[in-house]
Protein backbone atom coordinates (compact mmCIF):
# COMPACT_ATOMS: atom_id res chain seq x y z
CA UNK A 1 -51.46 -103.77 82.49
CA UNK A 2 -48.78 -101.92 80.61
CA UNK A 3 -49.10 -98.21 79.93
CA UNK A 4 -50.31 -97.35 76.13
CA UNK A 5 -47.83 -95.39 73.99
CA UNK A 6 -49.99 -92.24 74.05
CA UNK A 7 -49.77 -92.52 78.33
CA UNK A 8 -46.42 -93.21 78.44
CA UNK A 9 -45.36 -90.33 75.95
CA UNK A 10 -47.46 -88.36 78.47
CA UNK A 11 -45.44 -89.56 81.67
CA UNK A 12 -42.09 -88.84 79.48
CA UNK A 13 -43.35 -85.61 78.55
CA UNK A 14 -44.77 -84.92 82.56
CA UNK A 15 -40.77 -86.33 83.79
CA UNK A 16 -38.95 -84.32 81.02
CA UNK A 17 -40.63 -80.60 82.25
CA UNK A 18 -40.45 -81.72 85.73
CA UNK A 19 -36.47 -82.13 85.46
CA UNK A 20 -35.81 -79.09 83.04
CA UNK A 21 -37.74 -76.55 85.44
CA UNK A 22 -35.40 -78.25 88.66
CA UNK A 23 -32.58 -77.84 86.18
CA UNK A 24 -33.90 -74.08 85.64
CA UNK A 25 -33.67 -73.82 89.41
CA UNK A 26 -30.06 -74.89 89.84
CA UNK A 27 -29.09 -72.15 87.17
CA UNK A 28 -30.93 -69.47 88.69
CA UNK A 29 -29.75 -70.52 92.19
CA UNK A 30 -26.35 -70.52 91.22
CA UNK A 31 -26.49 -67.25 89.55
CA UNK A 32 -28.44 -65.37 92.37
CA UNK A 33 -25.69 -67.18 94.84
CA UNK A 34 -23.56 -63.79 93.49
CA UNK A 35 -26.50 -61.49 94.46
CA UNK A 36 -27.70 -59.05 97.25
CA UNK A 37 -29.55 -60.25 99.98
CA UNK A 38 -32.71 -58.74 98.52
CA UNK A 39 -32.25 -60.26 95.13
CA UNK A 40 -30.99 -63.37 96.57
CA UNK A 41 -34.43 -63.89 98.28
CA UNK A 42 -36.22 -62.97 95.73
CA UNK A 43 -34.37 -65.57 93.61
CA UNK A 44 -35.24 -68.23 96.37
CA UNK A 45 -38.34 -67.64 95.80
CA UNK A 46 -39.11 -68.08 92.52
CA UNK A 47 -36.76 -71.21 92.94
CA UNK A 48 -39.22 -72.59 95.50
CA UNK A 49 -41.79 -71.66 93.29
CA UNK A 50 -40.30 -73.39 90.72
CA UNK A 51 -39.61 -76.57 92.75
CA UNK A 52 -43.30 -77.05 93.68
CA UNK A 53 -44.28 -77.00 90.05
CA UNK A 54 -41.63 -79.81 89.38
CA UNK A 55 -43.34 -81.93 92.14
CA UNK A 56 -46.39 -81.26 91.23
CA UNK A 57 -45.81 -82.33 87.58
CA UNK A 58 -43.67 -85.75 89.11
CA UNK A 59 -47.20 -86.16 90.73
CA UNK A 60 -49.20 -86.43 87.96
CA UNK A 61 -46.49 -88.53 86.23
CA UNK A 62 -47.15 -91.19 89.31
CA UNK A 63 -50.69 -90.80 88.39
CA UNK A 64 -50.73 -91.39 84.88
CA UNK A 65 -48.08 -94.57 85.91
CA UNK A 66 -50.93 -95.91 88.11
CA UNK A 67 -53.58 -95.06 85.14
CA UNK A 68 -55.47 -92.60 87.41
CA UNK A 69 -54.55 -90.32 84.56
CA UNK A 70 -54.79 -91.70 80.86
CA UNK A 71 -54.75 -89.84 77.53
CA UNK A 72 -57.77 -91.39 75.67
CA UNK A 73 -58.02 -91.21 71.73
CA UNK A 74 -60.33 -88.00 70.22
């Protein structure tokens, strides 16, 4: 059964954040590629941090695809 509009605006929505935080990554990665060793790990780590979030939010994407997560009407 196809997705409803409101469920796939959701997994658009879920995709679009998922790529702009890896795209916030790449900017901070390049930037702190300049950096101290200190700063540069402290970069890394908010770009892991960063990273997990995007996979998280591809997760629920797949989810809402397979309809274990639907947006009902209120």
């Amino acid at each position: 059964m196809p997705l409803t509009k409101p469920n796939q605006q959701l997994r658009r929505d879920l995709k679009d954040a998922a790529f702009a935080l890896e795209e916030a990554a790449l900017d901070i990665f390049s930037k702190a590629q300049g950096c101290k060793e200190a700063e540069f790990l402290v970069a890394m780590e908010k770009v892991s941090k960063m990273h997990e979030q995007a996979d998280r939010l591809k997760a629920y994407a797949d989810e809402v695809k397979a309809e274990r997560i639907v947006r009902t009407k209120v």
